[in-house]
N, C-alpha and C. Protein backbone atom coordinates (compact mmCIF):
# COMPACT_ATOMS: atom_id res chain seq x y z
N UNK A 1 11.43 23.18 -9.57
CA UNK A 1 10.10 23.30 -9.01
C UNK A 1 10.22 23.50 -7.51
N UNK A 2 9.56 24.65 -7.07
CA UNK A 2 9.67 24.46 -5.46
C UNK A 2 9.00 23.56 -5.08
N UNK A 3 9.64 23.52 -3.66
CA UNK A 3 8.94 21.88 -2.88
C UNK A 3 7.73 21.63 -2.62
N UNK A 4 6.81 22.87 -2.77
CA UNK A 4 5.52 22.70 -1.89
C UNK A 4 4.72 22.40 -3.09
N UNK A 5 5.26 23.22 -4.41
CA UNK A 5 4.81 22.91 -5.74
C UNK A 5 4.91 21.47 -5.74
N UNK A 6 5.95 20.71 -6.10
CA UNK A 6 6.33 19.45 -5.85
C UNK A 6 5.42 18.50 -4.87
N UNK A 7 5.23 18.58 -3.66
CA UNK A 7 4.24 18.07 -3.33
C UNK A 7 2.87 17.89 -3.06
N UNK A 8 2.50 18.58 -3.94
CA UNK A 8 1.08 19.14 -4.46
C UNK A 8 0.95 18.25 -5.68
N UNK A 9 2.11 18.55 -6.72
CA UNK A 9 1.77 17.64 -7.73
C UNK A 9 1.95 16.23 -7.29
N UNK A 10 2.63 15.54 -6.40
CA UNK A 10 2.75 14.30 -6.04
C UNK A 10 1.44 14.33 -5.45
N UNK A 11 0.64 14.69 -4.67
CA UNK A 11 -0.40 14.20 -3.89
C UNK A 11 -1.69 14.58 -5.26
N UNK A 12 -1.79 15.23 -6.35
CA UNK A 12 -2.58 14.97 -7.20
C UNK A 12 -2.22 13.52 -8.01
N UNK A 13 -1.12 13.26 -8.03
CA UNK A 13 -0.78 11.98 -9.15
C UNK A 13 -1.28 11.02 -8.18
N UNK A 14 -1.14 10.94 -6.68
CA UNK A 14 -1.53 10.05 -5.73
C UNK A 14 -2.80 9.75 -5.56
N UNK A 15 -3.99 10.59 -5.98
CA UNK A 15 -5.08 11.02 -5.78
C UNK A 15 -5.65 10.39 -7.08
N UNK A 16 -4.91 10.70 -8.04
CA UNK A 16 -5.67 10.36 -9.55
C UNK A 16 -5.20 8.88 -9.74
N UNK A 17 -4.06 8.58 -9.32
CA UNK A 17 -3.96 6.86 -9.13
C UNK A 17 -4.59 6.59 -8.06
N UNK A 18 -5.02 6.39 -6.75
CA UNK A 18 -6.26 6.08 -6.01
C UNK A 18 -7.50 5.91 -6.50
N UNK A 19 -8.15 6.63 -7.55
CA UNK A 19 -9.05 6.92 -8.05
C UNK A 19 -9.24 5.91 -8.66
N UNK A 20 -8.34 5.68 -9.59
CA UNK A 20 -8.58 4.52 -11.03
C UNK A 20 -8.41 3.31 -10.62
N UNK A 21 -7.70 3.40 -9.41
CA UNK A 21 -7.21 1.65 -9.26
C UNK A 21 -8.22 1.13 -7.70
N UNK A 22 -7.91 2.21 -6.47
CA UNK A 22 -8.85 1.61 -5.23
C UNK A 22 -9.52 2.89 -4.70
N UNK A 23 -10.07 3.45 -5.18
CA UNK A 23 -10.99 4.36 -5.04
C UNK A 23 -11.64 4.34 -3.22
N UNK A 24 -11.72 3.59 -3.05
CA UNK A 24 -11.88 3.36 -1.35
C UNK A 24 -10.87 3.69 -0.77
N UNK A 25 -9.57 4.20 -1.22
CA UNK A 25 -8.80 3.97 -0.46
C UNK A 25 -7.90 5.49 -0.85
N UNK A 26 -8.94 6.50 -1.14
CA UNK A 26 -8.13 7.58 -1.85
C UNK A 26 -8.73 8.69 -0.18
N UNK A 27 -8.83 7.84 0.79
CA UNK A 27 -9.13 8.60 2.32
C UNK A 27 -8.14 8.53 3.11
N UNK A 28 -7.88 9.15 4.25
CA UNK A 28 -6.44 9.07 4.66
C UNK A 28 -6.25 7.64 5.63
N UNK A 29 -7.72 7.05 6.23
CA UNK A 29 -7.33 5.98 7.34
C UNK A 29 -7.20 4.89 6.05
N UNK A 30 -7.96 4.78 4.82
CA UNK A 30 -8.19 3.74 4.27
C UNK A 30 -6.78 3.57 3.35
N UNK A 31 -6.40 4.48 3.24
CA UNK A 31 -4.79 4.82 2.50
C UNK A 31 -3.58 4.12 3.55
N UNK A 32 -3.75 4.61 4.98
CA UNK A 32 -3.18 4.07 5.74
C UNK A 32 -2.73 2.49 5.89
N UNK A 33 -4.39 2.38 6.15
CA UNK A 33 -4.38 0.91 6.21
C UNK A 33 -4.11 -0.42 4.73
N UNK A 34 -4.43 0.34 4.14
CA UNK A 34 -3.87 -0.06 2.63
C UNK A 34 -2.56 -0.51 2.28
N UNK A 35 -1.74 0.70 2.85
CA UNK A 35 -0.62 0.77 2.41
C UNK A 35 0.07 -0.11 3.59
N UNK A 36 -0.37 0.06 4.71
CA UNK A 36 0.34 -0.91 5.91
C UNK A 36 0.38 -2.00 5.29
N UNK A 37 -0.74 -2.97 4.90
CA UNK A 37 -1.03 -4.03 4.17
C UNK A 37 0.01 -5.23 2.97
N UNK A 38 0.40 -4.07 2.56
CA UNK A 38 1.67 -4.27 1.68
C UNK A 38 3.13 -3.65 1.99
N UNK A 39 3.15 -3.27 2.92
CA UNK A 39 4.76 -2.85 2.93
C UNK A 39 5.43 -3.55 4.64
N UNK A 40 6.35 -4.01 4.01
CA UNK A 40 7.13 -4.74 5.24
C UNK A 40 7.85 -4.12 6.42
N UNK A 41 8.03 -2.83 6.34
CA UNK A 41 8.71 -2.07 7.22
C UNK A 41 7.60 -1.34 8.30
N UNK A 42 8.26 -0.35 8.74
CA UNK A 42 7.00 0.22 10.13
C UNK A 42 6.17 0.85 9.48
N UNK A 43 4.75 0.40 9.57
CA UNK A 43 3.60 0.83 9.54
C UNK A 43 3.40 2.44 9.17
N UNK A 44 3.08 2.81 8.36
CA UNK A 44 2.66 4.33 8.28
C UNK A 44 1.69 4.61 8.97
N UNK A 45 1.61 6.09 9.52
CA UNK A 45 0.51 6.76 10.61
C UNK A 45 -0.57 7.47 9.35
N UNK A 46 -1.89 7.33 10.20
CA UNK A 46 -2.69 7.91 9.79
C UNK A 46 -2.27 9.36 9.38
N UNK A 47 -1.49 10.10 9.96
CA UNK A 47 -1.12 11.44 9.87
C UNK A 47 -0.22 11.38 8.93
N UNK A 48 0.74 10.09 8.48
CA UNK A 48 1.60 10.50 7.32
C UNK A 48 0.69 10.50 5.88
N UNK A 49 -0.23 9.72 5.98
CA UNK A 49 -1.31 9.17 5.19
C UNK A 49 -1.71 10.17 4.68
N UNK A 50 -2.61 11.35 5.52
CA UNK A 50 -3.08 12.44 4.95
C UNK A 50 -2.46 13.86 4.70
N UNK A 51 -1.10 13.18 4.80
CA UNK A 51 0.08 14.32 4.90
C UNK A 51 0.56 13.93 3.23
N UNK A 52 0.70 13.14 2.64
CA UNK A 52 1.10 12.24 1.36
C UNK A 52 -0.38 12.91 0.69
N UNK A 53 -1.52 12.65 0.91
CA UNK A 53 -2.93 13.03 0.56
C UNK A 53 -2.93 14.65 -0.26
N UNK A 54 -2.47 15.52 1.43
CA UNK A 54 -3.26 16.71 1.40
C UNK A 54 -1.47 17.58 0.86
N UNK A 55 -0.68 16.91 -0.11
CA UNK A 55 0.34 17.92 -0.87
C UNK A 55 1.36 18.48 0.46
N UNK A 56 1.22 17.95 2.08
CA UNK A 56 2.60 17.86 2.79
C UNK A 56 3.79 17.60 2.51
N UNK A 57 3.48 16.25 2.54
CA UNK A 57 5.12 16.16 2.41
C UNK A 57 4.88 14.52 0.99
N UNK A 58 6.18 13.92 0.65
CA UNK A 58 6.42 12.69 -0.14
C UNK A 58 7.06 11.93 0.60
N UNK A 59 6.32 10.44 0.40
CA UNK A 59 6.80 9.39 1.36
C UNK A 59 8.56 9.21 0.63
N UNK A 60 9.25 8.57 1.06
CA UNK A 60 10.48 7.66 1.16
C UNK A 60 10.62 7.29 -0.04
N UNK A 61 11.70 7.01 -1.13
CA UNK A 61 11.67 6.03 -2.02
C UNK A 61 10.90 4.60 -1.57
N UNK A 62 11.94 4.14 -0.58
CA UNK A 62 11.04 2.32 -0.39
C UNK A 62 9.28 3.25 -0.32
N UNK A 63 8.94 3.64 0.62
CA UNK A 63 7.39 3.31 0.11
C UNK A 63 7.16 4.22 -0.91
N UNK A 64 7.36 4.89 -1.73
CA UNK A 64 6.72 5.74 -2.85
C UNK A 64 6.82 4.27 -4.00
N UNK A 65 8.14 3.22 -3.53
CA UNK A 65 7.94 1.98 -4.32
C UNK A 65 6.49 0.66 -4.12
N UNK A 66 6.83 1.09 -3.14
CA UNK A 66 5.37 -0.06 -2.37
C UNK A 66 4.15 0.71 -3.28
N UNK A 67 4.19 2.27 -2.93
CA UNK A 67 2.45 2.31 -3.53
C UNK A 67 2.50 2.31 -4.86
N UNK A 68 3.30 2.69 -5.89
CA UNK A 68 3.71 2.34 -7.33
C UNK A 68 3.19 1.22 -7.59
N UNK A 69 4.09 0.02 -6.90
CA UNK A 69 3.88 -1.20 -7.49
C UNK A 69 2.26 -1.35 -6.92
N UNK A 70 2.10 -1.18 -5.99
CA UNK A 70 0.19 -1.52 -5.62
C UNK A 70 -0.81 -0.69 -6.69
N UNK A 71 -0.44 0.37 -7.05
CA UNK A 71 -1.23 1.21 -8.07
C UNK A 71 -0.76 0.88 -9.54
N UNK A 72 -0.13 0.38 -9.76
CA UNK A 72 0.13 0.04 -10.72
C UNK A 72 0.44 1.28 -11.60
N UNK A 73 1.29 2.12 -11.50
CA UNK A 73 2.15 3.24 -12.03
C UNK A 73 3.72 3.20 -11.66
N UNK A 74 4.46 3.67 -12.35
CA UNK A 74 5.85 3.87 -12.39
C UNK A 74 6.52 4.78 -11.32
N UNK A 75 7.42 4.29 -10.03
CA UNK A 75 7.46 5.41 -9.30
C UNK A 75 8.12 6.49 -9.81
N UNK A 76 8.67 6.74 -10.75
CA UNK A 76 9.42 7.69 -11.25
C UNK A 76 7.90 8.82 -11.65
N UNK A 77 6.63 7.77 -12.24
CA UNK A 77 5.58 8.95 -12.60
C UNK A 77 4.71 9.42 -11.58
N UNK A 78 4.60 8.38 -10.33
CA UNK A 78 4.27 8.72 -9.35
C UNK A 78 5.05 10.15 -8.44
N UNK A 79 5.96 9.85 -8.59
CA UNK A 79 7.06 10.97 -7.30
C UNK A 79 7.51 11.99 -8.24
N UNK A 80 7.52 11.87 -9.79
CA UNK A 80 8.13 13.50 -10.28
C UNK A 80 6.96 14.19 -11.77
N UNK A 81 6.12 12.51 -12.19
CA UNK A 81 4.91 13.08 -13.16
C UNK A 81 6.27 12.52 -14.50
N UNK A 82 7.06 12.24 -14.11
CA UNK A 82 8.01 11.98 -15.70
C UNK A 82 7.90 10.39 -16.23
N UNK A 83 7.32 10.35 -17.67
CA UNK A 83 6.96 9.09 -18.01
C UNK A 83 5.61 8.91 -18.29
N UNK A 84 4.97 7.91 -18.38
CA UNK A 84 3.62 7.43 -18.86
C UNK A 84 3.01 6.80 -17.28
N UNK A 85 2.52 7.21 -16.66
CA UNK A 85 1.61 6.78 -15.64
C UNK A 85 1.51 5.08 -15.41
N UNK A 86 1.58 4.48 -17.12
CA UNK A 86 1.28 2.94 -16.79
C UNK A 86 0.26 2.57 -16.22
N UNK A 87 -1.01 2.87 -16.32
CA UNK A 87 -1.79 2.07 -15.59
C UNK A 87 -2.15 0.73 -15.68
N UNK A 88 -2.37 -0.19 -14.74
CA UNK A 88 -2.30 -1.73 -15.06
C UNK A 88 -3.49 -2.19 -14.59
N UNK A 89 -3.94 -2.68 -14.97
CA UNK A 89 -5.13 -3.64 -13.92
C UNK A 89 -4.73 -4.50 -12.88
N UNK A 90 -4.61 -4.34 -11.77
CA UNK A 90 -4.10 -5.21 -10.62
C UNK A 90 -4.82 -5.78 -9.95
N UNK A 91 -4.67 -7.08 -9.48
CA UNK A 91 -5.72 -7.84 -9.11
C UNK A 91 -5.87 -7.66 -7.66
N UNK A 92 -6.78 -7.63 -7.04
CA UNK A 92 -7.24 -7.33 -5.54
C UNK A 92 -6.84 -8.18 -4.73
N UNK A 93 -5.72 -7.89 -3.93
CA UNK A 93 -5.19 -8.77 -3.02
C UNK A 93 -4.14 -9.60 -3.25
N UNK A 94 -3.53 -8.94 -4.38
CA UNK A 94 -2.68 -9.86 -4.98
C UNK A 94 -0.75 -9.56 -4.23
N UNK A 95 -0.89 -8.53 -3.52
CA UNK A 95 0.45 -8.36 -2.67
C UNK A 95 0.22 -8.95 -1.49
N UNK A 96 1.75 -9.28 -0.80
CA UNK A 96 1.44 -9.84 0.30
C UNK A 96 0.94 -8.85 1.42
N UNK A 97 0.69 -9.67 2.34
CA UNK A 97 -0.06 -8.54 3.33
C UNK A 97 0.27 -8.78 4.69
N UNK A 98 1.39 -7.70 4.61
CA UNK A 98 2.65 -7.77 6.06
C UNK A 98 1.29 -7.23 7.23
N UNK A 99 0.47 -6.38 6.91
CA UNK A 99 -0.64 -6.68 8.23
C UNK A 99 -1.11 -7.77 8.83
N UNK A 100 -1.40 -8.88 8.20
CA UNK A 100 -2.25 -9.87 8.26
C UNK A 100 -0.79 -10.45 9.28
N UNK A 101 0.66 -10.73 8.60
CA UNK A 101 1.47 -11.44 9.15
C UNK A 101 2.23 -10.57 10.69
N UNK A 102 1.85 -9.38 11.20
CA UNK A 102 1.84 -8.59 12.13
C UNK A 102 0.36 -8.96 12.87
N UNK A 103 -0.32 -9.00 12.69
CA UNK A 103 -1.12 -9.69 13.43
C UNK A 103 -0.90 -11.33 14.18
N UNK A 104 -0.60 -12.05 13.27
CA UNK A 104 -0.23 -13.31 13.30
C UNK A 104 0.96 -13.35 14.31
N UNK A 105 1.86 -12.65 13.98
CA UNK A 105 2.89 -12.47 15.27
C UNK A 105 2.59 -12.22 16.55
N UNK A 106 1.78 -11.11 16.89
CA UNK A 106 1.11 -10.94 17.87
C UNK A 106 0.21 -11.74 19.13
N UNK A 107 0.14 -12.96 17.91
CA UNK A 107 -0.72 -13.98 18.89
C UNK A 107 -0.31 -15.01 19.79
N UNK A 108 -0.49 -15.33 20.73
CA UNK A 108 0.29 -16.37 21.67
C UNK A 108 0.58 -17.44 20.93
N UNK A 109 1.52 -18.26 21.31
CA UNK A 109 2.21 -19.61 20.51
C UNK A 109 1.14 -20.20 20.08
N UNK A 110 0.46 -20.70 21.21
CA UNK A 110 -1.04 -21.39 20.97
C UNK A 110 -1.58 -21.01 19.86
N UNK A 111 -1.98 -19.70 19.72
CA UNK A 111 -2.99 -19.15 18.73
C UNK A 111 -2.32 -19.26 17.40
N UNK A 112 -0.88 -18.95 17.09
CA UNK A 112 -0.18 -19.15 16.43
C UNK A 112 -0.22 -20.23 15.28
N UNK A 113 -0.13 -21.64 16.27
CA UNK A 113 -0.04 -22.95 15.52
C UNK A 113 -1.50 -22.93 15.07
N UNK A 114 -2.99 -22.68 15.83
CA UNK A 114 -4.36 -23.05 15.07
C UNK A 114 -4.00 -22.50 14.35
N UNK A 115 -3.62 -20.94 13.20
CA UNK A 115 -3.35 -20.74 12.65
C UNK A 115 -2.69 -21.31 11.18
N UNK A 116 -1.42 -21.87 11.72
CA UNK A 116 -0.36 -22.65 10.97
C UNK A 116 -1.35 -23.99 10.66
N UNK A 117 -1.94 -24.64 11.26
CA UNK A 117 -2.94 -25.80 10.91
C UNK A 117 -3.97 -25.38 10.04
N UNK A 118 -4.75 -24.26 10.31
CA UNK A 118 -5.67 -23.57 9.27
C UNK A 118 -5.28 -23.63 8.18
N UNK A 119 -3.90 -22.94 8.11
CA UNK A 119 -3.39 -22.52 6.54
C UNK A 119 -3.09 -24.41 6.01
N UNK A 120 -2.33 -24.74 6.62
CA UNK A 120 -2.11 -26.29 6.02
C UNK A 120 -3.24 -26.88 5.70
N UNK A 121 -4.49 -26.78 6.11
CA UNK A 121 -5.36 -27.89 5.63
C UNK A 121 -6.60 -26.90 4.52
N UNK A 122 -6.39 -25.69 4.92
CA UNK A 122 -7.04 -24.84 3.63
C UNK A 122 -6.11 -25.11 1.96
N UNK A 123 -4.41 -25.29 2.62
CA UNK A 123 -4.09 -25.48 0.95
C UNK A 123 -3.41 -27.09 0.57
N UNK A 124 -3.84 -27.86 1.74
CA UNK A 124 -4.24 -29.03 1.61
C UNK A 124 -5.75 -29.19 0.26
N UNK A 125 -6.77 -28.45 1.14
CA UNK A 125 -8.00 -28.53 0.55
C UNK A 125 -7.87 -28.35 -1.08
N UNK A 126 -7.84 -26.86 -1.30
CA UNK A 126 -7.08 -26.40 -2.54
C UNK A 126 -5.94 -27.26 -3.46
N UNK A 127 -5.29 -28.31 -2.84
CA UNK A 127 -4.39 -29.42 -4.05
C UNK A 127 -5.11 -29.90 -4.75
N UNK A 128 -6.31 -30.33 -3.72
CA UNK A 128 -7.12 -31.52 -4.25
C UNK A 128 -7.46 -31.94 -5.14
């Protein structure tokens, strides 16, 4: 298959899993930010976002794995269409969310620990 063929069909399988699973998020900032959300390494750009979208180019194995496992499809059916799609019902919010902990880094020591106290007495609360 030529390449451009190739990434045309990857950004339709990308498009039709967006659809079924976060439909909000089948736009290029909301894809972005989505995908930042769950993957531990450097942040994807808005421009790779709608480059993955609009049949450019195909992300990386590691993230073509990140959005698999978040969409709940097989990356092998995601990145070549070979296999059964798998669709799963995945629960909302259920990956970790390396944004949230990039933020958290960001904040002065101070801000840091209210933080670290928040979380302790929210799953303090939650033992109960």
């Amino acid at each position: 298959m030529q390449p451009y063929l190739e990434r045309d069909a990857f950004s339709t399988r990308l498009r039709e899993a967006l659809v079924r699973v976060a439909p909000d998020a089948a736009r290029p900032t909301a894809l972005a930010r989505e995908f930042n959300r769950r993957y531990a390494g450097e942040p994807v750009t808005l421009h790779a976002a709608r480059k993955w979208l609009g049949g450019d180019a195909i992300p990386a194995q590691d993230k073509l794995r990140v959005l698999a496992d978040w969409l709940g499809v097989s990356a092998e059916w995601l990145r070549f269409g070979a296999g059964n799609a798998a669709f799963s019902a995945r629960e909302p919010g259920a990956a970790f969310d390396y944004q949230l902990m990039r933020d958290i880094a960001a904040l002065s020591d101070a801000h840091q620990q209210v933080v670290r106290d928040l979380v302790k007495s929210l799953h303090q609360a939650e033992t109960r």
